[in-house]
N, C-alpha and C. Protein backbone atom coordinates (compact mmCIF):
# COMPACT_ATOMS: atom_id res chain seq x y z
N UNK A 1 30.65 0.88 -4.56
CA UNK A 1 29.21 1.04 -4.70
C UNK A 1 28.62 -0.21 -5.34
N UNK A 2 27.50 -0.53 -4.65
CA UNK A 2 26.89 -1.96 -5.27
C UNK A 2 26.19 -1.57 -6.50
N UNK A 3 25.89 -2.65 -7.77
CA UNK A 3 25.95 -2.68 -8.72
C UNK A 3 24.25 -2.23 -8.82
N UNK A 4 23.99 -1.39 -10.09
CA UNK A 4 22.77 -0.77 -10.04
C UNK A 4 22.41 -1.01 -11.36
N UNK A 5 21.07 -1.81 -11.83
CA UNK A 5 20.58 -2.18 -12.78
C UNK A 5 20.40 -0.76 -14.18
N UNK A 6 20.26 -1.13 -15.37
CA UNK A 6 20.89 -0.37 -16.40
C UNK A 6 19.62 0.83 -16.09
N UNK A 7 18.04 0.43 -16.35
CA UNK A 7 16.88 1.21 -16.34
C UNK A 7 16.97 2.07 -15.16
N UNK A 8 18.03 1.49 -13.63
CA UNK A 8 17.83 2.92 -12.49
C UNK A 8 19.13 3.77 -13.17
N UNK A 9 20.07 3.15 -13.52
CA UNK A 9 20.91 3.89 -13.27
C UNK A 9 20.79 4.88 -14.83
N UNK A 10 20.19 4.57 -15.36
CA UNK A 10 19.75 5.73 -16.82
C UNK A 10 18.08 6.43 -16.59
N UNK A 11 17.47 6.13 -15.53
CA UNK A 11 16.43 7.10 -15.15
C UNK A 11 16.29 8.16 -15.30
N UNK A 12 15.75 9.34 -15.71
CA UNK A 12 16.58 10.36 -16.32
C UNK A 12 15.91 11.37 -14.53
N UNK A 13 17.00 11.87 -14.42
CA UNK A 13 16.79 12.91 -12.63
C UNK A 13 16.39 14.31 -13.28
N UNK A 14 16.06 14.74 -14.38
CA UNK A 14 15.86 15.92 -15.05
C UNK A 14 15.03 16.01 -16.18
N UNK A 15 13.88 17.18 -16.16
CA UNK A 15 12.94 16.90 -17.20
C UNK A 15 14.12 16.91 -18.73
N UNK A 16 15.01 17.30 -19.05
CA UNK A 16 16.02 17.62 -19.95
C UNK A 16 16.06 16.17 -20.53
N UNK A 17 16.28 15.07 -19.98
CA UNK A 17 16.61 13.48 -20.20
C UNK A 17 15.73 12.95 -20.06
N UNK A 18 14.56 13.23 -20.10
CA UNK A 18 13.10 12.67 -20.77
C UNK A 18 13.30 12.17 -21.82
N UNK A 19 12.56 11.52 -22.24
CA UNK A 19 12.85 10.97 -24.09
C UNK A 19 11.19 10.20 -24.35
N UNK A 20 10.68 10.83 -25.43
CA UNK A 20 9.02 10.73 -25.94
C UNK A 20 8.12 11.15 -25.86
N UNK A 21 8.49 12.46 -24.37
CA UNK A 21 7.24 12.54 -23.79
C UNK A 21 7.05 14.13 -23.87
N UNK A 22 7.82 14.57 -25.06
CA UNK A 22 7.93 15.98 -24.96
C UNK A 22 7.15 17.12 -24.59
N UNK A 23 5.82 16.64 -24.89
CA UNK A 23 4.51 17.90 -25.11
C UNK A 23 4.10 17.70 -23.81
N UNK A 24 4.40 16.77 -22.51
CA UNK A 24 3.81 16.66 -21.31
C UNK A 24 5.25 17.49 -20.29
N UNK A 25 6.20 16.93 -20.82
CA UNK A 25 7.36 17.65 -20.36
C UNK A 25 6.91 19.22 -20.24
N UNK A 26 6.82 19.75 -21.54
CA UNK A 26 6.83 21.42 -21.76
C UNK A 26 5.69 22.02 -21.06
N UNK A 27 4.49 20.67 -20.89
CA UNK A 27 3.11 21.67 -20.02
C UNK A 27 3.44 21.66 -18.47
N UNK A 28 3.93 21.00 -18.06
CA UNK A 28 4.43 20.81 -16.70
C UNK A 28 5.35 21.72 -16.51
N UNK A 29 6.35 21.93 -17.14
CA UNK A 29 7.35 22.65 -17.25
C UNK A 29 7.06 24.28 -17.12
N UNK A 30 5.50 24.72 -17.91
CA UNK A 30 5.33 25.98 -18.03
C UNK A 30 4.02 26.22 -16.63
N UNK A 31 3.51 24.83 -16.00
CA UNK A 31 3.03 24.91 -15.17
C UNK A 31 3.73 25.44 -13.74
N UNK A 32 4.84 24.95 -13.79
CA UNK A 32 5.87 25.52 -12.61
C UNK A 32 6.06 27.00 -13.15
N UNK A 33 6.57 27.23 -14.17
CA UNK A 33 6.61 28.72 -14.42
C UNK A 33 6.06 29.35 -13.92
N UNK A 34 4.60 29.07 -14.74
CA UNK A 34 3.67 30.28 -14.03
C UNK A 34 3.52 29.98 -12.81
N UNK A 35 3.36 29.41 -11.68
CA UNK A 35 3.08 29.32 -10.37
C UNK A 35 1.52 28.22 -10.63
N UNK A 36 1.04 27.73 -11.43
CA UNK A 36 0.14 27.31 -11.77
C UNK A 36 -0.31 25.65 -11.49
N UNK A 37 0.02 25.12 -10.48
CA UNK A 37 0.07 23.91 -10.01
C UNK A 37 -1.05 23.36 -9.50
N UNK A 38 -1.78 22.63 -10.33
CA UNK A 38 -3.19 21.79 -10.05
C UNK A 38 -3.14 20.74 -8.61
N UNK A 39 -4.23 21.00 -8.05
CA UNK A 39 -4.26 19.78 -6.99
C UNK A 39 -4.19 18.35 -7.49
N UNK A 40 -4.34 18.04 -8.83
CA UNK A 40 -4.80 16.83 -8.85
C UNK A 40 -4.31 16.33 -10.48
N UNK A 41 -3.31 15.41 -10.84
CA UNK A 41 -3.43 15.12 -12.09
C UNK A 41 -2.89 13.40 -12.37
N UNK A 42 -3.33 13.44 -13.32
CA UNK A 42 -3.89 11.87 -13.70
C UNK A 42 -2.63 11.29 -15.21
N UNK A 43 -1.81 10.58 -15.06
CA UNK A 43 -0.82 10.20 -15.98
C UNK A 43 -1.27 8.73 -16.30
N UNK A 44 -1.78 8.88 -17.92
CA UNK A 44 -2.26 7.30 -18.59
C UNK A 44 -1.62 7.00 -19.34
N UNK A 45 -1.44 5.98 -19.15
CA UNK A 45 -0.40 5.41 -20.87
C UNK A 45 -0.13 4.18 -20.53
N UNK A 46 0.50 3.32 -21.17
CA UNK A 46 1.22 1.81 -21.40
C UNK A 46 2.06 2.03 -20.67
N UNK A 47 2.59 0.67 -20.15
CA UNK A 47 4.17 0.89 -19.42
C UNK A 47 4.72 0.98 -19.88
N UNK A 48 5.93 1.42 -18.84
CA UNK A 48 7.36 1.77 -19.66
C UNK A 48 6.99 3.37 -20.33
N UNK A 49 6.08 4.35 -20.07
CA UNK A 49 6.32 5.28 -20.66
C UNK A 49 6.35 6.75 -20.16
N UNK A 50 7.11 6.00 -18.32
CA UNK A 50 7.59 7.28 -18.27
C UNK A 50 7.01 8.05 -17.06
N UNK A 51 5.38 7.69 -17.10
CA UNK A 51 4.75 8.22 -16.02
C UNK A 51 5.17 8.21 -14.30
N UNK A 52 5.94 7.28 -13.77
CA UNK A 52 5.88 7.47 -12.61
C UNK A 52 7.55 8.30 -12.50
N UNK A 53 7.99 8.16 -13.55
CA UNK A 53 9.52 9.11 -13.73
C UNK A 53 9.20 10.93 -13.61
N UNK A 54 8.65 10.83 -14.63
CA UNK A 54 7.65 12.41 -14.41
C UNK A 54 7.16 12.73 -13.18
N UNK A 55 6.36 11.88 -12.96
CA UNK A 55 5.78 12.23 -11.52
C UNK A 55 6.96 12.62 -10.11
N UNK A 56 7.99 11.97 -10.89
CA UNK A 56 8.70 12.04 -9.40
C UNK A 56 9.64 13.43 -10.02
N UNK A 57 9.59 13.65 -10.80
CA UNK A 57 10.70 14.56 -11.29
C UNK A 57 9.72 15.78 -11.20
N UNK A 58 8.55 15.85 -11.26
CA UNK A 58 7.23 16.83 -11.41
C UNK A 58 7.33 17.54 -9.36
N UNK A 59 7.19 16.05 -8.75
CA UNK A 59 7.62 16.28 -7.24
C UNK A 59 8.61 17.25 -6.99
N UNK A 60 10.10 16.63 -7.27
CA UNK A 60 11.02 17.30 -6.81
C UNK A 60 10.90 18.75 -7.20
N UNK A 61 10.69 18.80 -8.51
CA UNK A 61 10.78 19.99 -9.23
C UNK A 61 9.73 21.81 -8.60
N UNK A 62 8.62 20.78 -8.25
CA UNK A 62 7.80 21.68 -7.10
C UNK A 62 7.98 22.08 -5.75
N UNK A 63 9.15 21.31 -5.13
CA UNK A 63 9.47 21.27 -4.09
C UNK A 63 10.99 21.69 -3.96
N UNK A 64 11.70 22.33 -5.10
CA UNK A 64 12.88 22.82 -5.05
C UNK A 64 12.72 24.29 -4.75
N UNK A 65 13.67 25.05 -3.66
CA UNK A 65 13.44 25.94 -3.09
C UNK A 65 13.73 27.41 -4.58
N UNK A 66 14.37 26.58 -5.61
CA UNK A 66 14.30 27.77 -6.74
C UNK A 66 13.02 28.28 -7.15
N UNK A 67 12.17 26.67 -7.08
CA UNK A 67 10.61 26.81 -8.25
C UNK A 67 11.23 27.33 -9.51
N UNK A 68 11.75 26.66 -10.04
CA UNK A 68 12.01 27.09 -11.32
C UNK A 68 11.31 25.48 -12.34
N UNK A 69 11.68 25.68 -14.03
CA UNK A 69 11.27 24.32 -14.89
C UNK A 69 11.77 23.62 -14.15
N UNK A 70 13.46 23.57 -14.29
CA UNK A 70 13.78 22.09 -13.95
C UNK A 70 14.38 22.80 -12.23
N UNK A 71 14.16 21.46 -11.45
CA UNK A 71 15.02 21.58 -9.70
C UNK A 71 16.67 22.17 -9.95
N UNK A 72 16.99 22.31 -8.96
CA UNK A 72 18.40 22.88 -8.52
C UNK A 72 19.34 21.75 -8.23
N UNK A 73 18.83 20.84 -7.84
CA UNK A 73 19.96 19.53 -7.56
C UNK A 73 20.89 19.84 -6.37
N UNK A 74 20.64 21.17 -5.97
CA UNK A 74 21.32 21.43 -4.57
C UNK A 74 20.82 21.65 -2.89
N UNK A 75 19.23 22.55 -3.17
CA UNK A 75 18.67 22.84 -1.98
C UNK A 75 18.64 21.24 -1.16
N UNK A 76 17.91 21.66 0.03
CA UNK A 76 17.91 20.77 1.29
C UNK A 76 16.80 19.62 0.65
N UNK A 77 15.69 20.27 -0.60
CA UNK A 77 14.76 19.43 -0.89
C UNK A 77 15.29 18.39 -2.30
N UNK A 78 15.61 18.83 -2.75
CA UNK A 78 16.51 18.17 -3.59
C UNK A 78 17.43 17.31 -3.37
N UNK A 79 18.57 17.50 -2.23
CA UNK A 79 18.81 16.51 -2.12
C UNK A 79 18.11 15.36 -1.20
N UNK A 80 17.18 15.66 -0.10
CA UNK A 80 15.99 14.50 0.24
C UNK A 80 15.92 13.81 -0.61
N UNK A 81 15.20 14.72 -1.73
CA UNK A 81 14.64 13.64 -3.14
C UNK A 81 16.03 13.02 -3.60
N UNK A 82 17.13 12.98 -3.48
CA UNK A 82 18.55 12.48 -4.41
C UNK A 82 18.64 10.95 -3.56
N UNK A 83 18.57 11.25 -2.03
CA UNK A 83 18.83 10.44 -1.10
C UNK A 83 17.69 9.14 -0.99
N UNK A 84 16.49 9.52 -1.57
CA UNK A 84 14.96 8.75 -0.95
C UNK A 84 14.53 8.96 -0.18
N UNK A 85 14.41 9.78 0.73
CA UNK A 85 14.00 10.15 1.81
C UNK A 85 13.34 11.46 2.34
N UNK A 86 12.91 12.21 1.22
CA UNK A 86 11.81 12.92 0.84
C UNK A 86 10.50 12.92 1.70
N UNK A 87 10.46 13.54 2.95
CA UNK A 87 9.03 13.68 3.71
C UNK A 87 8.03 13.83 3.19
N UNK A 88 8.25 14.82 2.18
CA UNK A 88 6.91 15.06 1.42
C UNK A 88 6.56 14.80 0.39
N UNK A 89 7.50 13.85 -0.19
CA UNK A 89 6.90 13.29 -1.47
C UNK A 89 6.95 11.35 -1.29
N UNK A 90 5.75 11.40 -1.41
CA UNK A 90 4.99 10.05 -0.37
C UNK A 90 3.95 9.18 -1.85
N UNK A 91 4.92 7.91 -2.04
CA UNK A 91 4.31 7.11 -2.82
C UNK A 91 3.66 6.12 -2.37
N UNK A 92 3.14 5.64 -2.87
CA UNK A 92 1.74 4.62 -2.71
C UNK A 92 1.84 3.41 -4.01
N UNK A 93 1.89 2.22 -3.91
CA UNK A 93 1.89 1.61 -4.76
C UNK A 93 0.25 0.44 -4.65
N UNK A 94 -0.67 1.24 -5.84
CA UNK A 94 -1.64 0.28 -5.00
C UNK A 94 -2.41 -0.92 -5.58
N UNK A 95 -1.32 -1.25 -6.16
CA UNK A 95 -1.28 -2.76 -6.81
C UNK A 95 -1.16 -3.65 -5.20
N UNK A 96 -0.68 -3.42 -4.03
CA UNK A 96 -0.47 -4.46 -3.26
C UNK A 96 -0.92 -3.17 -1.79
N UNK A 97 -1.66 -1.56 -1.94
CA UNK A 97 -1.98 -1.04 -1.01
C UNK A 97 -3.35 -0.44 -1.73
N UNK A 98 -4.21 -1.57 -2.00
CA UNK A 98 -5.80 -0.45 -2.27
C UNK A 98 -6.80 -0.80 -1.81
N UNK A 99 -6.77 -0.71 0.00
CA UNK A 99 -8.11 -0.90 0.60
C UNK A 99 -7.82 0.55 1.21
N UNK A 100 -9.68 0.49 1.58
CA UNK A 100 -9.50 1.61 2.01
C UNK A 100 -8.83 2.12 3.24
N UNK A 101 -8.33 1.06 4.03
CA UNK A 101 -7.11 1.67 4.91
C UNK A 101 -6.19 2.30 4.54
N UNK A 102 -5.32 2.01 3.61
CA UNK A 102 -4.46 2.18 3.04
C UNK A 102 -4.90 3.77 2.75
N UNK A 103 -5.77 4.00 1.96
CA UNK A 103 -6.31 5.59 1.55
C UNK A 103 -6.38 6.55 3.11
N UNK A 104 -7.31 5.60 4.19
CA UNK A 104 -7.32 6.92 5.22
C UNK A 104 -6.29 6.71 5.80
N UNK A 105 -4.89 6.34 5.78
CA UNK A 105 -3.78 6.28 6.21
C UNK A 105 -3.43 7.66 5.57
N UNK A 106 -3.13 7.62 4.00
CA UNK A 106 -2.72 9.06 3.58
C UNK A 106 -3.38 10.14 3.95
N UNK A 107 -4.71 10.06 3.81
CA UNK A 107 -5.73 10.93 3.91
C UNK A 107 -5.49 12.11 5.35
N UNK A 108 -5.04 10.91 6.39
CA UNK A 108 -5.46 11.73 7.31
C UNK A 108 -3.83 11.96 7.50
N UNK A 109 -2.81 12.31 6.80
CA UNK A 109 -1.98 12.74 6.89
C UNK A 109 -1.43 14.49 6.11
N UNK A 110 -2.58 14.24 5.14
CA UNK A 110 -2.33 15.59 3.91
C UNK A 110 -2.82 16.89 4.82
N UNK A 111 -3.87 17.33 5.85
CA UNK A 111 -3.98 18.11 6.07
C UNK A 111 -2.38 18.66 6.84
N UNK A 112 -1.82 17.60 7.55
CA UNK A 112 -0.20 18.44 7.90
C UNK A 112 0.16 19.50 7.03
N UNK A 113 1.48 20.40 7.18
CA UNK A 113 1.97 21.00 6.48
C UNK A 113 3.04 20.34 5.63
N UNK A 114 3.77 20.64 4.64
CA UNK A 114 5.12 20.45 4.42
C UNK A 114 6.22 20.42 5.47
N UNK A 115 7.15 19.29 5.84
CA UNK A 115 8.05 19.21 6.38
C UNK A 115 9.44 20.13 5.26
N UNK A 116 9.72 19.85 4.43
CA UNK A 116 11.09 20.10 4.08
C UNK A 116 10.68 21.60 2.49
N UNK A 117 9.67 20.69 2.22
CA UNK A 117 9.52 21.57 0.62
C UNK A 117 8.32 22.48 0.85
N UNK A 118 7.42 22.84 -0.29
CA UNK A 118 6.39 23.73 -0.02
C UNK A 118 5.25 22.74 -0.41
N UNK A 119 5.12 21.39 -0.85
CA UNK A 119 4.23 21.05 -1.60
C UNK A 119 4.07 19.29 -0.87
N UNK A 120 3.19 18.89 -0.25
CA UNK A 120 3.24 17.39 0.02
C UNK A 120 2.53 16.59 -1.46
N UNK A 121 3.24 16.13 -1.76
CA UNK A 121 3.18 15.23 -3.37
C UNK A 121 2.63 14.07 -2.64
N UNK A 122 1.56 13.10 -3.43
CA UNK A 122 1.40 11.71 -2.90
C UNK A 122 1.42 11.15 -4.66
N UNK A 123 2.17 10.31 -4.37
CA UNK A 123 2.09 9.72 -6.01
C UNK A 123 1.73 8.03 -5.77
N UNK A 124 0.06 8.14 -6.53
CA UNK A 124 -0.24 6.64 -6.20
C UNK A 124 -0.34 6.34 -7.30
N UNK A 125 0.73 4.79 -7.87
CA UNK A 125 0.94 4.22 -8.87
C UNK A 125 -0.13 3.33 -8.33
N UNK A 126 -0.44 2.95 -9.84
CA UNK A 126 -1.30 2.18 -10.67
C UNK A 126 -3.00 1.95 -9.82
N UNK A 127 -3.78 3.49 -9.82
CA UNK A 127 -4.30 3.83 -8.81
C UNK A 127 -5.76 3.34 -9.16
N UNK A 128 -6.07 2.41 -10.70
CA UNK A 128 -7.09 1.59 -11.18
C UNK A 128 -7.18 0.17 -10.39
N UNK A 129 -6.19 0.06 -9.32
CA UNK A 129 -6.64 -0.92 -8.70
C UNK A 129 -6.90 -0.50 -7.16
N UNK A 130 -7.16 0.31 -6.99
CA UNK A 130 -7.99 0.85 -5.54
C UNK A 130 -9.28 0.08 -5.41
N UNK A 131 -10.11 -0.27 -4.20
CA UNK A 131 -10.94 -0.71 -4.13
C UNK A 131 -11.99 0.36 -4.33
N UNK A 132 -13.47 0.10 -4.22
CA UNK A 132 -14.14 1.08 -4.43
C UNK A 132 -14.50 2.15 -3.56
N UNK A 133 -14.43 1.44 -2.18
CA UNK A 133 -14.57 2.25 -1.26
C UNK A 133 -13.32 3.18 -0.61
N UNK A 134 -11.96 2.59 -1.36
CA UNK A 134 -10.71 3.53 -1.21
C UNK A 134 -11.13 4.62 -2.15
N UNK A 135 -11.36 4.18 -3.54
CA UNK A 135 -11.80 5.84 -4.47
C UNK A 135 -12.74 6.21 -3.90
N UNK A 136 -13.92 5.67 -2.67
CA UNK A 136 -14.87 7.29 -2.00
C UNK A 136 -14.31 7.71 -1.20
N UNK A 137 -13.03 7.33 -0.69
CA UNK A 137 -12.35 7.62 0.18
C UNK A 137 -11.84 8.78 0.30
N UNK A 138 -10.62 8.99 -1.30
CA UNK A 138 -10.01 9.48 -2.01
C UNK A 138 -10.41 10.61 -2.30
N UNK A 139 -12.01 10.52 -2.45
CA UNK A 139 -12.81 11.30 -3.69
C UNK A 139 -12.82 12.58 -2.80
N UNK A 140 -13.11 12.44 -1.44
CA UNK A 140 -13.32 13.42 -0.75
C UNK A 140 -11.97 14.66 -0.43
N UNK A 141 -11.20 14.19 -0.47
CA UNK A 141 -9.83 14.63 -0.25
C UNK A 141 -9.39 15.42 -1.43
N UNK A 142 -9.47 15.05 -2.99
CA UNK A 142 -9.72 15.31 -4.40
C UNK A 142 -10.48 16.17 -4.39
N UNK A 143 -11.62 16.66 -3.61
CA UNK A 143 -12.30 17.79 -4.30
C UNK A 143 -12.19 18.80 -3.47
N UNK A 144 -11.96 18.97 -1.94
CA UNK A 144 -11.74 19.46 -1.09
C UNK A 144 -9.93 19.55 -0.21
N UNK A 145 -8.98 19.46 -1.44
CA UNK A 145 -7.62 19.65 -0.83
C UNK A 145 -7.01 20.75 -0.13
N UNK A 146 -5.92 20.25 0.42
CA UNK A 146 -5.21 21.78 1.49
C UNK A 146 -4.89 22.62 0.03
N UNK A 147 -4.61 23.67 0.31
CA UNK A 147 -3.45 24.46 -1.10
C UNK A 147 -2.10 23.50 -1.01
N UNK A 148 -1.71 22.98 0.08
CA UNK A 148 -0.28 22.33 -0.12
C UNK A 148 -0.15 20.79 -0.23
N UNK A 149 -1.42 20.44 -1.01
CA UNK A 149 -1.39 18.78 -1.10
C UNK A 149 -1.57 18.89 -3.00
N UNK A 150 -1.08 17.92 -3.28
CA UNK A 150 -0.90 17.40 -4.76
C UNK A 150 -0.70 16.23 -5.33
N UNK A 151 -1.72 15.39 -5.96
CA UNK A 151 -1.89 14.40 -6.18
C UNK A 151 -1.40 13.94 -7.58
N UNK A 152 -1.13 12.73 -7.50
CA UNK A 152 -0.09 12.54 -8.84
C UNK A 152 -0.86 10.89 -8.99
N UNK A 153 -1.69 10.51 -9.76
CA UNK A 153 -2.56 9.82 -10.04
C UNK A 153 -2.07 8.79 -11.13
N UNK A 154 -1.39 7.64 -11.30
CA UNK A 154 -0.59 6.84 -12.26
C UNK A 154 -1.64 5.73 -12.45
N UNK A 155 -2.04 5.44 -13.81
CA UNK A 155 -2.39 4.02 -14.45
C UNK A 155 -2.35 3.57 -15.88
N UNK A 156 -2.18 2.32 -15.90
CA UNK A 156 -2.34 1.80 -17.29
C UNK A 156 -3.67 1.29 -17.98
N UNK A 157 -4.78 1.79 -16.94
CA UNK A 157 -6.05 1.11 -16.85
C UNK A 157 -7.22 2.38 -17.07
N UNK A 158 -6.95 3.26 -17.81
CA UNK A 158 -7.72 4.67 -16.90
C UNK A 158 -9.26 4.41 -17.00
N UNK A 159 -9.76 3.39 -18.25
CA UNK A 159 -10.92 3.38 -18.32
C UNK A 159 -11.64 2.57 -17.03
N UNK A 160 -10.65 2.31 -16.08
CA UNK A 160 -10.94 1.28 -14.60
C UNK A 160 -11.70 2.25 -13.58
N UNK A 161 -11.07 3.58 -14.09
CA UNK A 161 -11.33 4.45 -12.93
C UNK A 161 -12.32 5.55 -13.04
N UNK A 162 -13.66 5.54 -11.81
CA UNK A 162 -14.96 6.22 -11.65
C UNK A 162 -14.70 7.60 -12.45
N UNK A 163 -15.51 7.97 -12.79
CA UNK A 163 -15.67 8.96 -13.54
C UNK A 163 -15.63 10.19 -12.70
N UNK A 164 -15.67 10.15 -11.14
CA UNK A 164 -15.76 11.22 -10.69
C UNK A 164 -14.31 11.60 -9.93
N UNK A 165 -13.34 10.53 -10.04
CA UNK A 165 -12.02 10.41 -9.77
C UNK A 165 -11.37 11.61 -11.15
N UNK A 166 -11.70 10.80 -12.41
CA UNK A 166 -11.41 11.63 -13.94
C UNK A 166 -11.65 13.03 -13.25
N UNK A 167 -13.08 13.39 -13.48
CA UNK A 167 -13.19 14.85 -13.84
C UNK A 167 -12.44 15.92 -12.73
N UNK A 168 -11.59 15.16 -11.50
CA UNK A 168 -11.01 16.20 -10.89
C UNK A 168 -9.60 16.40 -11.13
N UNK A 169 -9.45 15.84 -11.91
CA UNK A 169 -8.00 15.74 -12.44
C UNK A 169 -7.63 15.89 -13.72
N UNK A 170 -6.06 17.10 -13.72
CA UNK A 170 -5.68 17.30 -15.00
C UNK A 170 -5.23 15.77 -15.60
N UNK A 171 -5.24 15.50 -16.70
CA UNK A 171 -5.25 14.68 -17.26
C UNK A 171 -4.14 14.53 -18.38
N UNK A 172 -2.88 13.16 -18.50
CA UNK A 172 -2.04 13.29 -19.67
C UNK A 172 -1.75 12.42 -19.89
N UNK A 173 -1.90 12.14 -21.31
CA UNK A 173 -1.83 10.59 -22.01
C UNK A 173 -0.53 10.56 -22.35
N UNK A 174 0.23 9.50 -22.29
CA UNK A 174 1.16 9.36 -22.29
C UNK A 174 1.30 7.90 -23.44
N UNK A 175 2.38 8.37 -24.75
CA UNK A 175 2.18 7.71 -25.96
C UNK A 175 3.52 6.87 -25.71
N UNK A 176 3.21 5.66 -26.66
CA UNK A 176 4.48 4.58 -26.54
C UNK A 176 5.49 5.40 -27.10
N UNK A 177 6.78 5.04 -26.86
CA UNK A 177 8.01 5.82 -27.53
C UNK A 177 8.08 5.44 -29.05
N UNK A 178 8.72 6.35 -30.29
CA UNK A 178 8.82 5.59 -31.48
C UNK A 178 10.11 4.58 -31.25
N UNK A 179 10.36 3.93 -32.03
CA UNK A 179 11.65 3.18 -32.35
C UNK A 179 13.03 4.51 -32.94
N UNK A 180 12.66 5.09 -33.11
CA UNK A 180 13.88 6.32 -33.42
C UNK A 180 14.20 7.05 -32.28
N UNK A 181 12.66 7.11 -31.15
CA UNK A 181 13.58 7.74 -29.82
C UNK A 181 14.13 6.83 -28.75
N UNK A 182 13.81 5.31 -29.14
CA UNK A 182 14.44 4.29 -28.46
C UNK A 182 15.64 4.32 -28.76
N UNK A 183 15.83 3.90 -29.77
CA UNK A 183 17.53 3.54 -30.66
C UNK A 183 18.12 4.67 -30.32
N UNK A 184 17.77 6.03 -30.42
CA UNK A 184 18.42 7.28 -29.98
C UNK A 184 19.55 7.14 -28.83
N UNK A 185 18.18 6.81 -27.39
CA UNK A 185 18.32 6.51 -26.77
C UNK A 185 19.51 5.26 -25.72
N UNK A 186 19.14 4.00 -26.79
CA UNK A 186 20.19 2.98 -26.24
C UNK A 186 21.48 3.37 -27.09
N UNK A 187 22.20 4.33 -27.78
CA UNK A 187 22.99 4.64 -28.69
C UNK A 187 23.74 5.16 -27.71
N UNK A 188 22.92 6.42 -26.80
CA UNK A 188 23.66 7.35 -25.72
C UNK A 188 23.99 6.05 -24.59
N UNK A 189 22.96 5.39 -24.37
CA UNK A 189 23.97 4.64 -22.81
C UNK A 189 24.92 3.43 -23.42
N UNK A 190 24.80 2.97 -24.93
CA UNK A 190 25.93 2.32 -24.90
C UNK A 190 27.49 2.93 -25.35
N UNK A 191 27.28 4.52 -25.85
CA UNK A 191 28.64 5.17 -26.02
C UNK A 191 28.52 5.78 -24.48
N UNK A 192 28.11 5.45 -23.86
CA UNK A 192 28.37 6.02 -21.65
C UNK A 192 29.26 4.83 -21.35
N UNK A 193 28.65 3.57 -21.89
CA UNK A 193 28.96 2.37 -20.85
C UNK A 193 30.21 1.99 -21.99
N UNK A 194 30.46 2.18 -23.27
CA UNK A 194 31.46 2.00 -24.21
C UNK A 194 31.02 0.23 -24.50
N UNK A 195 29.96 0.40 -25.03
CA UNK A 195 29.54 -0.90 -25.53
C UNK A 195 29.69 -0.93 -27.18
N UNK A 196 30.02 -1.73 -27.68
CA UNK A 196 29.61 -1.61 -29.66
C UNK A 196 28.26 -2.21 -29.69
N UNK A 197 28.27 -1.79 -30.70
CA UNK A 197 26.68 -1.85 -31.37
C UNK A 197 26.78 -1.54 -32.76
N UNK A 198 25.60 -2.13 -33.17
CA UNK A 198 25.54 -1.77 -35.35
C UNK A 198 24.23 -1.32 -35.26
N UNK A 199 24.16 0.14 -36.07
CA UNK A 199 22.66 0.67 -36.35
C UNK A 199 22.05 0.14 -36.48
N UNK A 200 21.86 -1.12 -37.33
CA UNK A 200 20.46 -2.06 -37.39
C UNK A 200 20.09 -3.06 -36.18
């Protein structure tokens, strides 16, 4: 197997191996419970903290044939998501895709159904750099969704983005990690990888 950088290969595949983000973990978590799944939510914070990890773990997790907190790691949708190749969970990166083509490309794809899972996820990272006429694009789709479309809204910019993008979307700030859940953290992958290290 070819060699896989330290940050993929410690990604955590389970809300369980999260680390900082606890109180967004547990609302998501009780959102699948109840059956309670918003069309539309909005993840802000600094990098590095997590948001587009959630998002994808938020995906699978809605689209596992258990519906339970955390996925099964076994159904047909789960492993899609293990493999990359996930029909229905469809990212967008729109640091280098935010004209409005790019938007009625997705757009006119969400009314489909689900291919594999119950839920078509679109997760558009860093979605403060859309053009303006991609967010009226957007906007329409956002207030008027199928029941089986779900938007997963990522930036480091949120004050970038129209106010009428905000108010349709649940909303979760996402805080830098402390230095105690970092160190925690690099403690577990260097007793994995059997590295030494000194507490300070």
């Amino acid at each position: 197997m070819s060699y896989q950088v330290l940050y993929r290969t410690y990604r955590p595949s389970r809300f369980d191996e999260v680390v900082g983000q606890e109180y967004i973990v547990k609302i998501l978590k009780n959102t699948i419970k109840n059956k309670r799944i918003a069309h539309a939510y909005l993840f802000a914070g600094p990098r590095g903290t997590g948001k587009t990890t959630i998002a994808k773990l938020f995906a699978k997790a809605i689209n596992c044939e258990d519906f339970n907190e955390e996925a099964c790691d076994n159904c047909p949708s789960c492993l899609a998501f293990k493999e990359n190749n996930h029909p229905d969970i469809i990212e967008l990166d729109a640091a280098s895709n935010n004209s409005v083509d790019d938007i009625r490309e997705i757009i006119e794809q969400v009314p489909y159904s689900p291919i594999v899972g119950k839920y078509k996820v679109y997760i558009i990272d860093e979605v403060h750099m859309l053009s303006t006429s991609a967010f009226n694009a957007l906007l329409k789709t956002l207030e008027e969704p199928p029941s089986h479309a779900v938007f997963i809204l990522a930036t480091t910019d949120v004050h970038k983005l129209p106010q009428t993008i905000l108010s349709r979307c649940m909303r979760f700030d996402f805080k830098l990690l402390s230095v105690k859940d970092i160190s925690d953290n690099l403690k577990r992958i260097f007793d994995d990888i059997g590295k030494k290290y000194s507490e300070e």
